[in-house]
Structure formats: C-alpha cells, structure tokens
C-alpha atoms as a PDB file:
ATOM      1  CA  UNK A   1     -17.545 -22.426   8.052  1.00  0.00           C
ATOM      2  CA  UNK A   2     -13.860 -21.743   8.214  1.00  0.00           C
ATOM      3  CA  UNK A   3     -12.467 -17.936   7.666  1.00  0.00           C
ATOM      4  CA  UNK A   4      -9.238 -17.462   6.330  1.00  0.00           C
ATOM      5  CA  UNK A   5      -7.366 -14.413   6.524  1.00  0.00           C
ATOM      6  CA  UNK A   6      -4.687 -13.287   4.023  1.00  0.00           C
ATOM      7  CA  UNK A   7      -1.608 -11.239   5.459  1.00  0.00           C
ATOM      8  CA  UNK A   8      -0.056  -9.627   1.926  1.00  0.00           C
ATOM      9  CA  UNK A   9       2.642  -8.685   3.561  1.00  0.00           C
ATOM     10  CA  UNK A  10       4.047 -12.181   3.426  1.00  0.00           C
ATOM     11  CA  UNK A  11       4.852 -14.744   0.740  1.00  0.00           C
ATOM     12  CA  UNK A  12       2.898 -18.494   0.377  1.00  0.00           C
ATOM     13  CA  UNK A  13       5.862 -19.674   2.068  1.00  0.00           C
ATOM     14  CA  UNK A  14       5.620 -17.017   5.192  1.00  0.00           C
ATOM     15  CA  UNK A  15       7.913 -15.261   4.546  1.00  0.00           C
ATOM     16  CA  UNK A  16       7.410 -11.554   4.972  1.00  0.00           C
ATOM     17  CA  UNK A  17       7.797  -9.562   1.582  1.00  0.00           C
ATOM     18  CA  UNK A  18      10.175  -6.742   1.016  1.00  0.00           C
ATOM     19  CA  UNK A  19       9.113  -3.263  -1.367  1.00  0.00           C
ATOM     20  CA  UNK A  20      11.155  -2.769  -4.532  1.00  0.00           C
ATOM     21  CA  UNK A  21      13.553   0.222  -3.822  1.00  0.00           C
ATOM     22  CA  UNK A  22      12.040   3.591  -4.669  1.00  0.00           C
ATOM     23  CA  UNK A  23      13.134   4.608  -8.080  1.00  0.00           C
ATOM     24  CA  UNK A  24      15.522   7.867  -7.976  1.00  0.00           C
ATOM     25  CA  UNK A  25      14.018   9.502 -10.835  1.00  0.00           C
ATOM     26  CA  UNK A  26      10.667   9.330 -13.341  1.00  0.00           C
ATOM     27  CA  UNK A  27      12.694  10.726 -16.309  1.00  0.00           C
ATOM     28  CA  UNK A  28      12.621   8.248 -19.040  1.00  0.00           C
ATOM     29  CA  UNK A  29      10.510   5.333 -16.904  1.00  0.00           C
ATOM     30  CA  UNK A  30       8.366   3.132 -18.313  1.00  0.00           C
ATOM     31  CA  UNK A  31       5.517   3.146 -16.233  1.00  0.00           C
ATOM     32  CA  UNK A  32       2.943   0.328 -16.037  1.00  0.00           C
ATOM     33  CA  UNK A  33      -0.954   1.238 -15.576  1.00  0.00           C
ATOM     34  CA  UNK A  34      -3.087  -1.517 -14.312  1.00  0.00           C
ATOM     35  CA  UNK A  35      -6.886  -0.924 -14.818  1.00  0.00           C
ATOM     36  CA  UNK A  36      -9.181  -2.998 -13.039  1.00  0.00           C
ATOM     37  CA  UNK A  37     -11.702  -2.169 -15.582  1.00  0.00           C
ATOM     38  CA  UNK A  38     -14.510   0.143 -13.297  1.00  0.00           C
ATOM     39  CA  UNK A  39     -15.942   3.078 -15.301  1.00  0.00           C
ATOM     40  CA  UNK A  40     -13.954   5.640 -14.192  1.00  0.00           C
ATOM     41  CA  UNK A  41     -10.101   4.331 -14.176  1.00  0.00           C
ATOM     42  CA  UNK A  42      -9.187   4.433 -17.817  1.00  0.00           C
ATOM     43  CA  UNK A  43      -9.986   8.406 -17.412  1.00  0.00           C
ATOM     44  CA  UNK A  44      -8.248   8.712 -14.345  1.00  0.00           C
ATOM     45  CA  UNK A  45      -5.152   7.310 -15.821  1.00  0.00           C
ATOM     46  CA  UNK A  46      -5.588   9.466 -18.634  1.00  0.00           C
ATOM     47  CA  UNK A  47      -5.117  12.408 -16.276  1.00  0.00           C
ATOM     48  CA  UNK A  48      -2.319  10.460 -14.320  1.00  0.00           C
ATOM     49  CA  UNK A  49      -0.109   9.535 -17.527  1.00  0.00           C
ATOM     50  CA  UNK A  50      -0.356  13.416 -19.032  1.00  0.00           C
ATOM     51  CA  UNK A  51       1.457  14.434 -15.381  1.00  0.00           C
ATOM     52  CA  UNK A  52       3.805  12.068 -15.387  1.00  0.00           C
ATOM     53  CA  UNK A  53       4.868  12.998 -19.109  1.00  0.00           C
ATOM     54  CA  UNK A  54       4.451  16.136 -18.657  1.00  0.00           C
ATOM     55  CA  UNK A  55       6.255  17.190 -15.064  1.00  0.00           C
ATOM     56  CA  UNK A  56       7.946  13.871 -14.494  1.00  0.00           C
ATOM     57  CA  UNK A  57       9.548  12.868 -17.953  1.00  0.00           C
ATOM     58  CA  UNK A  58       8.184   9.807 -18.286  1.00  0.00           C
ATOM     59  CA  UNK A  59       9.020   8.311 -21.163  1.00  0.00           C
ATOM     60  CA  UNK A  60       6.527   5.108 -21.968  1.00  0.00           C
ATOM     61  CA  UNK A  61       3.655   3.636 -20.400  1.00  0.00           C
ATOM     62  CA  UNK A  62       2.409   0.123 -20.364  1.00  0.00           C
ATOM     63  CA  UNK A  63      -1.473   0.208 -19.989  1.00  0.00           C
ATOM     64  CA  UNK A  64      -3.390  -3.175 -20.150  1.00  0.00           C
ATOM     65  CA  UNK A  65      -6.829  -3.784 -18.285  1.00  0.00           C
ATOM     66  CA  UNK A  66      -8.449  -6.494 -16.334  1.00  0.00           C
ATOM     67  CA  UNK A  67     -11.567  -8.264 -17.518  1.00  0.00           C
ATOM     68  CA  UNK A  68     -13.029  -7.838 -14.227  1.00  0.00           C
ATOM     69  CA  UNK A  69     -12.525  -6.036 -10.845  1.00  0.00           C
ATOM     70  CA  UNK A  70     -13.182  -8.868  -8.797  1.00  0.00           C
ATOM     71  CA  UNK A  71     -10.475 -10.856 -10.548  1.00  0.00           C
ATOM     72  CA  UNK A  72      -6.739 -10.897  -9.980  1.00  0.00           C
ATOM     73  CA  UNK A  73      -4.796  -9.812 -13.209  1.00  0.00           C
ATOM     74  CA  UNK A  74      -3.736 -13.118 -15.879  1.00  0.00           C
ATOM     75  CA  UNK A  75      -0.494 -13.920 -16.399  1.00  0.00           C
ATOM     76  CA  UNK A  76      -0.082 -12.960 -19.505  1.00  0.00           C
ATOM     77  CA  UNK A  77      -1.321  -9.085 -18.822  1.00  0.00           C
ATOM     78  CA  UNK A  78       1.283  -9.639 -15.457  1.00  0.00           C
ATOM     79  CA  UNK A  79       4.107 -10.788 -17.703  1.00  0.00           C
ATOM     80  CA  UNK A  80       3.192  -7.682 -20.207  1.00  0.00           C
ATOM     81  CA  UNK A  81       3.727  -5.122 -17.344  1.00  0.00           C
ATOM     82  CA  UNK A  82       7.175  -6.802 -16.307  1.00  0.00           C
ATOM     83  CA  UNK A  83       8.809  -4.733 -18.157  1.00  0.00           C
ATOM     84  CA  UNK A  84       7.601  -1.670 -16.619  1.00  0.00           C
ATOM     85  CA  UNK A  85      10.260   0.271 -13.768  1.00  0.00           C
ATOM     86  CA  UNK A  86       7.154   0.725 -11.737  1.00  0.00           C
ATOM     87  CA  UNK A  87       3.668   0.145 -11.877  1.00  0.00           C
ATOM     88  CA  UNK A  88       0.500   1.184 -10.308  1.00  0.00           C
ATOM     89  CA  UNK A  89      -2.568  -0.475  -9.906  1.00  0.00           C
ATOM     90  CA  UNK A  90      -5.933   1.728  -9.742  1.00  0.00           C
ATOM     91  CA  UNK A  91      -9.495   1.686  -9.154  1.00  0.00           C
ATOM     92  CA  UNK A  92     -11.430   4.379 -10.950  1.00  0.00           C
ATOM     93  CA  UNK A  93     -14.923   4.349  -8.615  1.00  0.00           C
END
C-alpha cells in the first residue's frame, strides 16, 4: 500500500501558494460562510455573522453549505462564494 501525503501549502504544479493580502477593513465586505454541514456550524455562524454586522460593518454574507463533511465543496457552491472579499470555512462539532 502506497501513502501519499498532501503539502497544501503548494499548488498541483509545486509550486508553493501565497495568502490573499489581509483586507484593511470589514466595513461593507461581503463575507462568504462555508458550512461543512455538521450539526452545530449553521448556529455558530449565526453567532459569527451578527458580530461581524454588528462591530465590524459587514455589509453581506454569502452562506451556502456542503452536502457532506467528508467532501470537498462543488464547483458551483465554490464559484457562488467567488464573489465574496473573504471567506471562512467552519466546522461546527
């Protein structure tokens, strides 16, 4: 049996991946949530987008949800949370 390890810190081509720039500000973001539907993320999120309105000025959220934990995110649900300035991806265990 072969192992093979993953480094995400680098592209299919090898090639080591850079992070997106910090954003300067949360006022008037658009903010995707990615749920990676366990029991307790869509409530968690629930808490996180009422702070981020609230004391960051958020201004819209993008919220879409995996079928299943164990599986990466389609394309389409990817493609829907492109338009978001940042997103964050969350499990709610």
């Amino acid at each position: 049996m072969t192992l093979r390890v993953l480094d995400p810190r680098q592209s299919a081509e090898g090639e080591a991946l850079r992070l997106a720039p910090a954003l300067a500000s949360l006022d008037g973001a658009v903010i995707g949530l990615l749920d990676n539907a366990k029991i307790g993320t869509a409530r968690f999120y629930d808490h996180v987008e009422a702070i981020l309105r609230a004391e960051h000025g958020v201004r819209e959220f993008i919220r879409r949800r995996k079928s299943d934990a164990t599986r990466p995110a389609p394309a389409e649900v990817i493609g829907e949370l492109s338009g978001a300035d940042a997103i964050v991806s969350a499990i709610g265990d």
